[in-house]
Every structure is written in structure tokens, then in C-alpha cells.
N, C-alpha and C. Protein backbone atom coordinates (compact mmCIF):
# COMPACT_ATOMS: atom_id res chain seq x y z
N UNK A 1 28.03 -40.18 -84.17
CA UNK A 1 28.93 -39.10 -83.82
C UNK A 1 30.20 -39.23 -84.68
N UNK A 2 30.53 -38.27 -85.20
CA UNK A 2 31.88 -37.96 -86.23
C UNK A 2 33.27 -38.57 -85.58
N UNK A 3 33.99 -39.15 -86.16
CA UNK A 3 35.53 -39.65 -85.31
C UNK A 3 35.84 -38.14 -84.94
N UNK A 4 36.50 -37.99 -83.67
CA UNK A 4 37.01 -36.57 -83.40
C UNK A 4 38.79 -36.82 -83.95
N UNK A 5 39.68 -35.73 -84.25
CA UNK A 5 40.74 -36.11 -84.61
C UNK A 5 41.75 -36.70 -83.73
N UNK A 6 41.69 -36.65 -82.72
CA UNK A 6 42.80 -37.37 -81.60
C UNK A 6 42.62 -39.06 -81.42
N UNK A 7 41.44 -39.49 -81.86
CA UNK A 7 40.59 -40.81 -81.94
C UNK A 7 41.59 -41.31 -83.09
N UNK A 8 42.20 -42.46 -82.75
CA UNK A 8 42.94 -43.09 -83.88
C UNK A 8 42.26 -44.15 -84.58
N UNK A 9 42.51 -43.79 -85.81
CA UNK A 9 41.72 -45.23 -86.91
C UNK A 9 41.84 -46.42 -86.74
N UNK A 10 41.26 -47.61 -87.66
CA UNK A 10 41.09 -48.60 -86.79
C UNK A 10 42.58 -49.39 -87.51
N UNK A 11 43.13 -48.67 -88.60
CA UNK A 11 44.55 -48.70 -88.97
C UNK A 11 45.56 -48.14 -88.39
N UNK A 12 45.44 -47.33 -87.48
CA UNK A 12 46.62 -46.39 -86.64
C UNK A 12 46.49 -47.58 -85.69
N UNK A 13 45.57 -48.22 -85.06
CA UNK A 13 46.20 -49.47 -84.17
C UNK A 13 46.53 -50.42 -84.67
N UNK A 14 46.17 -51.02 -85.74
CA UNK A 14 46.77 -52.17 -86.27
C UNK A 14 48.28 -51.80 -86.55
N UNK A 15 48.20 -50.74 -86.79
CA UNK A 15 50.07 -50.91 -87.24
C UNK A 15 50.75 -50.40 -85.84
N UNK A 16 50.20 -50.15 -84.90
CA UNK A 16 50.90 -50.28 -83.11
C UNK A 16 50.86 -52.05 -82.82
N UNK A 17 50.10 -52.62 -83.55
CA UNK A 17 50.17 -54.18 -83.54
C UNK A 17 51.38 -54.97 -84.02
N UNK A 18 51.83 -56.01 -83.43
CA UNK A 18 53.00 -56.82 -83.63
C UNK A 18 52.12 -57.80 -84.12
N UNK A 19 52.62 -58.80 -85.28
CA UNK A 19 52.35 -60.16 -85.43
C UNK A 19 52.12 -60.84 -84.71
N UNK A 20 51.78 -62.14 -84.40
CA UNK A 20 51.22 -63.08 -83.16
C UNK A 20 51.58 -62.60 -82.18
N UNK A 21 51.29 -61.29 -81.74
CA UNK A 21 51.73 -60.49 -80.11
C UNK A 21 50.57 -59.96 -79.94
N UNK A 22 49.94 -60.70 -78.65
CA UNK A 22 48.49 -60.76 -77.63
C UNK A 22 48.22 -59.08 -77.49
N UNK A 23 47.95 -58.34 -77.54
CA UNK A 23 47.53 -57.22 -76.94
C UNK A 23 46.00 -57.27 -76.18
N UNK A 24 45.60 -56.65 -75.06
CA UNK A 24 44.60 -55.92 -74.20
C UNK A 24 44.07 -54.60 -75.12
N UNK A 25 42.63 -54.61 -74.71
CA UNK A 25 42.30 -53.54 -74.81
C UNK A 25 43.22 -52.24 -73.69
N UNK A 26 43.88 -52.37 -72.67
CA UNK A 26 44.41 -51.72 -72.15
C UNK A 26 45.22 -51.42 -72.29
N UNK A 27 45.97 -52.29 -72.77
CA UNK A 27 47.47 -52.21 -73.23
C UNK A 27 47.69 -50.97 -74.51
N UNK A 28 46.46 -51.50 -75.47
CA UNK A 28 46.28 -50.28 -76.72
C UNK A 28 45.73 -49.07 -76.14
N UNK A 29 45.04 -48.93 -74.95
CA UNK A 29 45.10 -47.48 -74.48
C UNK A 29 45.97 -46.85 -74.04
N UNK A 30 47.19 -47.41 -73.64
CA UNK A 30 47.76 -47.26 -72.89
C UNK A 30 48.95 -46.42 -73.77
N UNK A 31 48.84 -46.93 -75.08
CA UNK A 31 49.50 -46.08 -76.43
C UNK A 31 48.91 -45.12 -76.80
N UNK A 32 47.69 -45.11 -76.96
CA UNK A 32 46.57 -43.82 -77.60
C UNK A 32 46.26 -43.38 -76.24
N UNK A 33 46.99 -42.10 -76.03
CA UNK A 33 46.58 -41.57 -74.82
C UNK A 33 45.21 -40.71 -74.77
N UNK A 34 45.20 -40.12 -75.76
CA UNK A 34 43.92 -39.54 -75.85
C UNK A 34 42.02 -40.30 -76.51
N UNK A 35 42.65 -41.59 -76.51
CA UNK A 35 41.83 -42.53 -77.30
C UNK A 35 40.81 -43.14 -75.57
N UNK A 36 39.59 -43.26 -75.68
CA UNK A 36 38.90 -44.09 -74.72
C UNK A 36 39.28 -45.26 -74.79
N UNK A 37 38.56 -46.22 -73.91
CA UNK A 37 38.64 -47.83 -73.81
C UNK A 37 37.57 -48.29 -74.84
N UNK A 38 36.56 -47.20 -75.42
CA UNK A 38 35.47 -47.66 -75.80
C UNK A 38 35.80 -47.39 -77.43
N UNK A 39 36.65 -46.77 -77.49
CA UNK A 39 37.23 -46.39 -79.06
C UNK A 39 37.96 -47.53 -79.32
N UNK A 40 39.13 -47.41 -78.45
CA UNK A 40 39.68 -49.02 -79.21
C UNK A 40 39.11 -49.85 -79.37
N UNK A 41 38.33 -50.32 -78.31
CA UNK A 41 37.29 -51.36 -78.28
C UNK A 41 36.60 -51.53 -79.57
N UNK A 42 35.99 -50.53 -79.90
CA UNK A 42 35.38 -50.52 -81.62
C UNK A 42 36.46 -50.51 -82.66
N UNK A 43 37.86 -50.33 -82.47
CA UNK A 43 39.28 -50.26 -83.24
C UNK A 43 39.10 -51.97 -83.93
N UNK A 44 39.19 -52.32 -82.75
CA UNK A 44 39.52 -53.66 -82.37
C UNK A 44 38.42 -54.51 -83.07
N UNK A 45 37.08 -54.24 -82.87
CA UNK A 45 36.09 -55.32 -83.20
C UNK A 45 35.74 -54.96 -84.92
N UNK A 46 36.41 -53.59 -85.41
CA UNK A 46 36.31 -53.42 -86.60
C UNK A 46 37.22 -54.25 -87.64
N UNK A 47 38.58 -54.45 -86.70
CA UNK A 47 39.78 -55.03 -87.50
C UNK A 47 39.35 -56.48 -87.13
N UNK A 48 38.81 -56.95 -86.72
CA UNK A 48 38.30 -58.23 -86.25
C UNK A 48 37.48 -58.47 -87.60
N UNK A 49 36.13 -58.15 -87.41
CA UNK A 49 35.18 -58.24 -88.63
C UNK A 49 35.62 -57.80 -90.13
N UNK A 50 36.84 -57.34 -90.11
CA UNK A 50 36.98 -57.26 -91.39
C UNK A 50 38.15 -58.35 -91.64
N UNK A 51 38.11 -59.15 -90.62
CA UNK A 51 39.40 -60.47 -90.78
C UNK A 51 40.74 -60.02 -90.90
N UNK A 52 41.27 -58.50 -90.09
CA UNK A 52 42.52 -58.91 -90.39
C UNK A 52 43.25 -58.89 -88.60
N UNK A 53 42.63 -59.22 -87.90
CA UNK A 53 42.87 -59.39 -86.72
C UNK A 53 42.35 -60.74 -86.06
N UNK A 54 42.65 -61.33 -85.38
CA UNK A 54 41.95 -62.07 -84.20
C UNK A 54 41.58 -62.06 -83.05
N UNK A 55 40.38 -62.43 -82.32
CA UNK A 55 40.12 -62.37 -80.89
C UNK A 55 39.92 -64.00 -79.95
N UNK A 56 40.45 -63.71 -78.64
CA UNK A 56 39.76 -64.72 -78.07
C UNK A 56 39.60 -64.13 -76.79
N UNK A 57 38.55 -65.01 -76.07
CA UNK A 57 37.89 -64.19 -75.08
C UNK A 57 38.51 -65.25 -74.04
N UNK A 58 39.32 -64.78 -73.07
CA UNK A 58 39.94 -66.07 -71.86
C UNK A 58 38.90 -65.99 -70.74
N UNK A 59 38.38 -65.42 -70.14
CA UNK A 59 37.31 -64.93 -69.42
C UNK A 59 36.18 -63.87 -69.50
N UNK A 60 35.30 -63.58 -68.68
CA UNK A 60 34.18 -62.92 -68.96
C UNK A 60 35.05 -61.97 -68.94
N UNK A 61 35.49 -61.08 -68.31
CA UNK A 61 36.65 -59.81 -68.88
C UNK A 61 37.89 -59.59 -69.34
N UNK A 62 37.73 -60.75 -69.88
CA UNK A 62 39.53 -60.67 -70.45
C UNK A 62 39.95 -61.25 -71.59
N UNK A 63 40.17 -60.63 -72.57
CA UNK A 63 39.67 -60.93 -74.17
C UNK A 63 40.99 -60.11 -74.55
N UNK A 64 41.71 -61.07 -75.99
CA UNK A 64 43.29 -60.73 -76.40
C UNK A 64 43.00 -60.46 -78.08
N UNK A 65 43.46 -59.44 -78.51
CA UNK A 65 43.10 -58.92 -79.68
C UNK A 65 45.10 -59.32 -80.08
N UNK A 66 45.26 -59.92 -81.30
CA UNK A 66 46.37 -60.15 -82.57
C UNK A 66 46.05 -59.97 -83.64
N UNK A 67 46.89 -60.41 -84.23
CA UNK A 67 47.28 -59.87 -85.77
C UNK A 67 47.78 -61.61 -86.36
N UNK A 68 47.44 -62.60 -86.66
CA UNK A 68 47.82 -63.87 -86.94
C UNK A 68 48.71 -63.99 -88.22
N UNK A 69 49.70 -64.85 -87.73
CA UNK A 69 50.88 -65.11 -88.62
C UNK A 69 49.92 -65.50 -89.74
């Protein structure tokens, strides 16, 4: 399915990203109002796999997406 235009790139969240500052997937919805949980979610695991983000997972639901010094 095509990005629709209100869907922000996986660069429109990285630069809502602070340097070593933890963000939630909720927290980044909580900026992209018109964005799902399931969009960032793929925001997130894209800027991950392309190494310019980090993840760690603290529990089975609770996983912190940064940007590493």
C-alpha cells in the first residue's frame, strides 16, 4: 500500500528525535497525530535497520527507540 500523505517519513521522525533521548512508540504518536502506532512502528524499525537509530526492548511491551551519541 502507497505511504498516504499525512503518514510521516521515516526522516520526519528522526528529526522529532533528540540525541540520547529514549522515546516510545507512543510518545512519537503522540506528535504525528494523524500517523498510526503501526506507522511509526515501521518509522522506527526502518531507522533502526538502516543504523541510524537504536532499540532496546525493557519488556515484552515496552521497547525505547534513540538516536545514539
Amino acid at each position: 500500500m502507497p505511504r498516504q500523505p499525512e503518514e510521516p517519513t521515516p526522516e520526519q521522525v528522526l528529526a522529532e528525535m533528540s540525541v540520547c533521548e529514549p522515546y516510545t512508540v507512543g510518545e512519537l504518536v503522540d506528535i504525528f497525530d494523524d500517523a498510526s502506532r503501526w506507522t511509526i512502528q515501521r518509522r522506527l524499525e526502518t531507522l533502526e535497520d538502516n543504523g541510524e537509530i537504536s532499540k532496546k526492548k525493557h519488556a515484552e511491551n515496552r521497547v525505547t527507540f534513540w538516536i545514539p551519541a
